[in-house]
PDB file of N, CA and C in Angstrom:
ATOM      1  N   UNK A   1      40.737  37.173   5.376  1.00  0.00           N
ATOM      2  CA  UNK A   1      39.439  36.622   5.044  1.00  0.00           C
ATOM      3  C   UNK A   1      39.589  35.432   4.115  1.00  0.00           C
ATOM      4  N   UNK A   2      40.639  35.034   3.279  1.00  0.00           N
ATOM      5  CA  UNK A   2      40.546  34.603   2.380  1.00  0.00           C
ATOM      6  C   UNK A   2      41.561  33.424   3.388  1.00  0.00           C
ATOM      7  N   UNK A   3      42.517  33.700   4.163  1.00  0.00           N
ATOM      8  CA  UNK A   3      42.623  31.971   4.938  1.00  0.00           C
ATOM      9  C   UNK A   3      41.015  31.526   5.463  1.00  0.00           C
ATOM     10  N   UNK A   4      40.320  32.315   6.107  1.00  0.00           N
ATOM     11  CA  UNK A   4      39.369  31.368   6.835  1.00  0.00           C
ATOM     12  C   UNK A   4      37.809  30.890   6.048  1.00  0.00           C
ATOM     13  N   UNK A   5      38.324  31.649   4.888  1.00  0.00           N
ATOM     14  CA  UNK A   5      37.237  31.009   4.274  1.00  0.00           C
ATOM     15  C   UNK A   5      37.771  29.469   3.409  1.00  0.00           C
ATOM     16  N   UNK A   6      39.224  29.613   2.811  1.00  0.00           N
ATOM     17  CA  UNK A   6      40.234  28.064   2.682  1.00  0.00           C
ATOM     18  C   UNK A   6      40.084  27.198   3.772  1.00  0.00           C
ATOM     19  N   UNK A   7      40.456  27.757   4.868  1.00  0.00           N
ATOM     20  CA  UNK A   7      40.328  26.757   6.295  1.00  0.00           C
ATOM     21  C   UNK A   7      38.765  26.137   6.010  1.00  0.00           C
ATOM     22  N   UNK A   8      38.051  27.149   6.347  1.00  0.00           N
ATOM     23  CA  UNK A   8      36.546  26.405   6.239  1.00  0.00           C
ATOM     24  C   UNK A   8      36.239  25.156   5.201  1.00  0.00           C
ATOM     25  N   UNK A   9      36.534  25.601   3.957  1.00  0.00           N
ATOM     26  CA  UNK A   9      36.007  25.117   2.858  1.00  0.00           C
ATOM     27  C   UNK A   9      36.614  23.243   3.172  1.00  0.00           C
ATOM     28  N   UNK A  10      38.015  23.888   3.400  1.00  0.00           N
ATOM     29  CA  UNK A  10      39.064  22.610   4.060  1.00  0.00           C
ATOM     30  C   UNK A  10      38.385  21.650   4.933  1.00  0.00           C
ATOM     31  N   UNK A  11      37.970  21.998   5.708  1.00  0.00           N
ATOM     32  CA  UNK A  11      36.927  21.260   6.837  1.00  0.00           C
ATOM     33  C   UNK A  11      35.918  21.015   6.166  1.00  0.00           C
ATOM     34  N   UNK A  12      35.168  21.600   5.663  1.00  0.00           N
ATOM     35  CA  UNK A  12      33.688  20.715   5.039  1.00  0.00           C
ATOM     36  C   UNK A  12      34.303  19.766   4.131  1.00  0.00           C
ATOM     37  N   UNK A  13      35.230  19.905   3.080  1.00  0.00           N
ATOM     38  CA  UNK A  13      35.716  18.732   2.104  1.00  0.00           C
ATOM     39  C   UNK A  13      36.149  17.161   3.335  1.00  0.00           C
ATOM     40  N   UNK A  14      36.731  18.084   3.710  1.00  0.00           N
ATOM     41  CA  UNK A  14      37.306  16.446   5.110  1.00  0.00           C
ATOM     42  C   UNK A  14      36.242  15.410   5.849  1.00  0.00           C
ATOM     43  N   UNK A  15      35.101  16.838   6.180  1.00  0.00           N
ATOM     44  CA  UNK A  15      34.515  15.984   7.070  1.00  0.00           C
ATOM     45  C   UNK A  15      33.168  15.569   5.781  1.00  0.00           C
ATOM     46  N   UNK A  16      32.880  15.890   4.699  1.00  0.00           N
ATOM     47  CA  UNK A  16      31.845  15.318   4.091  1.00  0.00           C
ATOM     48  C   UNK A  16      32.512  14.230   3.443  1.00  0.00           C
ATOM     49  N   UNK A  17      33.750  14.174   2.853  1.00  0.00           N
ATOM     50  CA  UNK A  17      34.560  12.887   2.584  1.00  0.00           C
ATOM     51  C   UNK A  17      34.781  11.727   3.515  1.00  0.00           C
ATOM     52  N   UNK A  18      34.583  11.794   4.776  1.00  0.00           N
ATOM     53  CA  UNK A  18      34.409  11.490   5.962  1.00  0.00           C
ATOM     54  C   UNK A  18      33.192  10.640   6.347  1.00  0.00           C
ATOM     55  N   UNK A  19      32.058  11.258   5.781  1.00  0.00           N
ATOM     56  CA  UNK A  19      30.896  10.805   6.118  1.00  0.00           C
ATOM     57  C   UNK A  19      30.015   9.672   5.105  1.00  0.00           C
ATOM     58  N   UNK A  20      29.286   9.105   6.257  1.00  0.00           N
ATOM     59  CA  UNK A  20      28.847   7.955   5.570  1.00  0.00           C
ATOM     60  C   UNK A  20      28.074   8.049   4.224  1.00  0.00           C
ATOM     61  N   UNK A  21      27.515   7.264   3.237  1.00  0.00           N
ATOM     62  CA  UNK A  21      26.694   7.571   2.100  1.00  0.00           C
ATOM     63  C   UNK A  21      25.358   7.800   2.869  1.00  0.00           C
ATOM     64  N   UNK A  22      24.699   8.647   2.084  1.00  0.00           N
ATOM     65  CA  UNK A  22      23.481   8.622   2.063  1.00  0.00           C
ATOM     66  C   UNK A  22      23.083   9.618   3.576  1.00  0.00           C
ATOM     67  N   UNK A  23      24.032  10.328   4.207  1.00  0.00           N
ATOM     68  CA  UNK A  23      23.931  11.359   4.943  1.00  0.00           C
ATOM     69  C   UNK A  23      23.885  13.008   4.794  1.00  0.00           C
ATOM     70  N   UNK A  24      22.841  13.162   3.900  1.00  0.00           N
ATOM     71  CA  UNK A  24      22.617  14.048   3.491  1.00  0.00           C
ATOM     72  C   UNK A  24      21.873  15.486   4.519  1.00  0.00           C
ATOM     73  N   UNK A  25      21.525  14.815   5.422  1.00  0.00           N
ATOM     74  CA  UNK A  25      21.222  15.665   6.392  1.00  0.00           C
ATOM     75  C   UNK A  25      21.826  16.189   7.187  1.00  0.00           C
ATOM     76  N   UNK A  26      22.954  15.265   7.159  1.00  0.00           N
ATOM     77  CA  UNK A  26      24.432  16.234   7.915  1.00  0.00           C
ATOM     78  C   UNK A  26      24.903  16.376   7.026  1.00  0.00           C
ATOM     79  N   UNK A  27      25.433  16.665   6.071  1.00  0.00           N
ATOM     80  CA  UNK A  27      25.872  17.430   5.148  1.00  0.00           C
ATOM     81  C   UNK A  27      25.079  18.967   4.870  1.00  0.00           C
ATOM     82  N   UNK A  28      23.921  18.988   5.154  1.00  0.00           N
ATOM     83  CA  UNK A  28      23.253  20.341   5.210  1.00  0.00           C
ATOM     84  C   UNK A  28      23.240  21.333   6.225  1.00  0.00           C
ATOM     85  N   UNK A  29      23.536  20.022   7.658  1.00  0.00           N
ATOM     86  CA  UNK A  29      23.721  21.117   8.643  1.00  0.00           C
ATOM     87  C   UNK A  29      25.368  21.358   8.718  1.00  0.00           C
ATOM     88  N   UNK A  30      25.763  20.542   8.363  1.00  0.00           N
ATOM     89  CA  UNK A  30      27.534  20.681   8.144  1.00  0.00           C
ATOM     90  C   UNK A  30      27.573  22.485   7.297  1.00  0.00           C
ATOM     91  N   UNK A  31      27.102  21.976   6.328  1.00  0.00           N
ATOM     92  CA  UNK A  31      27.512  23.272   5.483  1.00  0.00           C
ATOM     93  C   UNK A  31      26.421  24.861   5.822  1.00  0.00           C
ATOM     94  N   UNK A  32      25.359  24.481   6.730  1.00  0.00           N
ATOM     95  CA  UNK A  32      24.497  25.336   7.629  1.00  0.00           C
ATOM     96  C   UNK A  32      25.715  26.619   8.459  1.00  0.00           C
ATOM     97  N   UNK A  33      26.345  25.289   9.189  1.00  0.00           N
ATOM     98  CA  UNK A  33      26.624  25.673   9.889  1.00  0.00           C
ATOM     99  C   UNK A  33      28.312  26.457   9.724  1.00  0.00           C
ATOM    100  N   UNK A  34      28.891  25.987   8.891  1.00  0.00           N
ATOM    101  CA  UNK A  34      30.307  26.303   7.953  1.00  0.00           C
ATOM    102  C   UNK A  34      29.694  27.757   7.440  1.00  0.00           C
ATOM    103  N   UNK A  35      28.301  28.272   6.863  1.00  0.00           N
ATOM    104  CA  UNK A  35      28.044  29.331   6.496  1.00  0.00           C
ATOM    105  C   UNK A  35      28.042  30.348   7.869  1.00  0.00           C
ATOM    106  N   UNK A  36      27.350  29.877   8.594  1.00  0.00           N
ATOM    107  CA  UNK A  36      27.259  30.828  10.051  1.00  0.00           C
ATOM    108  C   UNK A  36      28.439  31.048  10.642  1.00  0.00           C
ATOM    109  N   UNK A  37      29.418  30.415  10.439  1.00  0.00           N
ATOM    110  CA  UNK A  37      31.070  30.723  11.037  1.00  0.00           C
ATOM    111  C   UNK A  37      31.424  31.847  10.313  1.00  0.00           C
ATOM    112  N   UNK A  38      31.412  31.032   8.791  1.00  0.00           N
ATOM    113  CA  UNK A  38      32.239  32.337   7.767  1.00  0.00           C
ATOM    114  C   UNK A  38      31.445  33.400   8.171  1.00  0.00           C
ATOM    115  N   UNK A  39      30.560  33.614   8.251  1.00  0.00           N
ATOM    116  CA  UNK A  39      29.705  35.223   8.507  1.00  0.00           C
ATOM    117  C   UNK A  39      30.094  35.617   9.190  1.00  0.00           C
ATOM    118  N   UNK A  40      30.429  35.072  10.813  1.00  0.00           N
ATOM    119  CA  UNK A  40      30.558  35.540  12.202  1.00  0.00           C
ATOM    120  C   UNK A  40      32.147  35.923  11.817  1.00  0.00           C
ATOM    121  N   UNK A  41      33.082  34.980  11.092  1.00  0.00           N
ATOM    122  CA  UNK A  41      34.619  35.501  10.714  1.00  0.00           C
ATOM    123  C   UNK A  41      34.140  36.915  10.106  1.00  0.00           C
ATOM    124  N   UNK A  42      33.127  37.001   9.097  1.00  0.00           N
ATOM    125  CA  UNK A  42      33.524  37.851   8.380  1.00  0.00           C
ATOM    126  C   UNK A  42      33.303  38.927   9.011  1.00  0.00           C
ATOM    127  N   UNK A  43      32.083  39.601   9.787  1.00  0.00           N
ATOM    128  CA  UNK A  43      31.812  40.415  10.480  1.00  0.00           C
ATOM    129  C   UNK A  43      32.977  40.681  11.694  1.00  0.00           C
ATOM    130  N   UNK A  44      33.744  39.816  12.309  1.00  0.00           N
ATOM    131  CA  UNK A  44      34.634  40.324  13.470  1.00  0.00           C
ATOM    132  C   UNK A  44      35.644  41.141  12.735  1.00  0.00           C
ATOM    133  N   UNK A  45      36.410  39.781  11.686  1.00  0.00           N
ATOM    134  CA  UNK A  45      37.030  41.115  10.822  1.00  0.00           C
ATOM    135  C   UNK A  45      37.176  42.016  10.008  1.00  0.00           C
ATOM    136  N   UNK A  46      35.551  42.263   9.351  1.00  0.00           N
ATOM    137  CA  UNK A  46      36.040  43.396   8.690  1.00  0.00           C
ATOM    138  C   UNK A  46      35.955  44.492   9.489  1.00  0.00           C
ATOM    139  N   UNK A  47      35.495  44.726  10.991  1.00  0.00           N
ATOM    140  CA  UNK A  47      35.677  45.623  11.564  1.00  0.00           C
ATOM    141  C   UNK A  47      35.241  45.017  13.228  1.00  0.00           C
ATOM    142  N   UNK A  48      36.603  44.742  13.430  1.00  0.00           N
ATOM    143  CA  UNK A  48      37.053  44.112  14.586  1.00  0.00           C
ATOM    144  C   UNK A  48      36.963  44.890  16.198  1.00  0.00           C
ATOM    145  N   UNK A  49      36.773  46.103  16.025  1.00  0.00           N
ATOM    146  CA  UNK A  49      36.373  47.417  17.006  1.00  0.00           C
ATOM    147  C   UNK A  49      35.175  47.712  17.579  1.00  0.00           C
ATOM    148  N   UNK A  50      33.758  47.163  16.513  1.00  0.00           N
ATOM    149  CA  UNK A  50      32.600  47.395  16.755  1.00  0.00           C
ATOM    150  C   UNK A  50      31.935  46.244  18.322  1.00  0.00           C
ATOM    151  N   UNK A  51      30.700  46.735  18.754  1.00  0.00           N
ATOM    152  CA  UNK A  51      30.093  45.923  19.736  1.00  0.00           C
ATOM    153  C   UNK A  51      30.157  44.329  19.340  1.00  0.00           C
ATOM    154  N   UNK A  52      30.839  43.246  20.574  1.00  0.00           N
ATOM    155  CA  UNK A  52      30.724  41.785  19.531  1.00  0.00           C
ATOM    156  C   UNK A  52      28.919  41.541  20.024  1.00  0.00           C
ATOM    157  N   UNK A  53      28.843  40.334  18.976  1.00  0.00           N
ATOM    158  CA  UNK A  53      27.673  39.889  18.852  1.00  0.00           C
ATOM    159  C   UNK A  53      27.381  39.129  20.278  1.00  0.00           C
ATOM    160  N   UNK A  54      27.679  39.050  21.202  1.00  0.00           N
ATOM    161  CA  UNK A  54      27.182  38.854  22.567  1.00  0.00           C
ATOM    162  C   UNK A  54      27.279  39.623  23.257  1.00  0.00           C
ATOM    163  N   UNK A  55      27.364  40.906  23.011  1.00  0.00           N
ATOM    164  CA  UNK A  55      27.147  42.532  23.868  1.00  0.00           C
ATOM    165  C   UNK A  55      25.641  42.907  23.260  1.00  0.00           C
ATOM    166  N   UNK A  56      25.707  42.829  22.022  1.00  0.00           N
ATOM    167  CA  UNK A  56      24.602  42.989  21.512  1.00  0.00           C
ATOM    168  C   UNK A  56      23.135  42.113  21.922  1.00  0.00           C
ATOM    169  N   UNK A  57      23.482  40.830  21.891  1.00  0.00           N
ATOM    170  CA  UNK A  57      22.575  40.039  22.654  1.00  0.00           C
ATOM    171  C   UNK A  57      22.015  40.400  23.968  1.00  0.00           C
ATOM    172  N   UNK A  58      23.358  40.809  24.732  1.00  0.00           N
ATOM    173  CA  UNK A  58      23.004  40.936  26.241  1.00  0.00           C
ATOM    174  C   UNK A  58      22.535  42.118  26.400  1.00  0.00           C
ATOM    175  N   UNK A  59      22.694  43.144  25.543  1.00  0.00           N
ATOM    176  CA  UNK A  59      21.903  44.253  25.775  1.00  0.00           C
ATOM    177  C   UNK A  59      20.976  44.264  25.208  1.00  0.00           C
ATOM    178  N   UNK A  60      20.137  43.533  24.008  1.00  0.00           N
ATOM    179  CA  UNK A  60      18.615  43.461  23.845  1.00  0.00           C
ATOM    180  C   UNK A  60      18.032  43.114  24.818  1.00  0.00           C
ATOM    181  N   UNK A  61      18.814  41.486  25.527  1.00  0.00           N
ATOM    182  CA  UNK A  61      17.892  41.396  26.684  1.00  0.00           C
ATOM    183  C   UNK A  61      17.904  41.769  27.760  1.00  0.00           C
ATOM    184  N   UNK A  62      18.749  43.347  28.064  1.00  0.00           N
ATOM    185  CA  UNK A  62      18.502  43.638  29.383  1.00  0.00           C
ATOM    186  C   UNK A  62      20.198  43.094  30.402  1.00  0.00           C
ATOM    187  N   UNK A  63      20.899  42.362  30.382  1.00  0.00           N
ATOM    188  CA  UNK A  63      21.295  42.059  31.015  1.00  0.00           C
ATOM    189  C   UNK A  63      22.674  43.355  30.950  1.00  0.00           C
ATOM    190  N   UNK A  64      23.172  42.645  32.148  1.00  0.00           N
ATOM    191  CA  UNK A  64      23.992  44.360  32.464  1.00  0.00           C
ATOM    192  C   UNK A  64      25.667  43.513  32.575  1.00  0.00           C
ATOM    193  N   UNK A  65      26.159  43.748  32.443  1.00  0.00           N
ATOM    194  CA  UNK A  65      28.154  42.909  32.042  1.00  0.00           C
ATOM    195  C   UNK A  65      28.889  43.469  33.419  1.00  0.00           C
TER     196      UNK A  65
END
């Protein structure tokens, strides 16, 4: 957990150092979206066995695998 939250952090420093001034709106979805990864990391591994989050999807809506 603790590489992919370094990896992550790694990537937002690069790519907001990266980006033009005064782009503050990608910088929010940058780091939006850097939060929704780490979650989805964190949930696969702290228990990597359970239903993934697109079984779950497909069985709210009905669909059959």
């Amino acid at each position: 957990m603790i590489i992919l939250s370094i990896v992550i952090i790694a990537i937002i420093i690069y790519e907001i150092m990266n980006m033009e001034e005064k782009a503050t709106k990608d910088v929010v979805v940058l780091i939006g979206i850097s939060v929704f990864t780490w979650l989805l990391g964190f949930i696969y591994i702290s228990d990597p066995y359970r239903d993934s989050i697109a079984k779950l999807i497909m069985d709210t809506l009905g669909i059959k695998m």
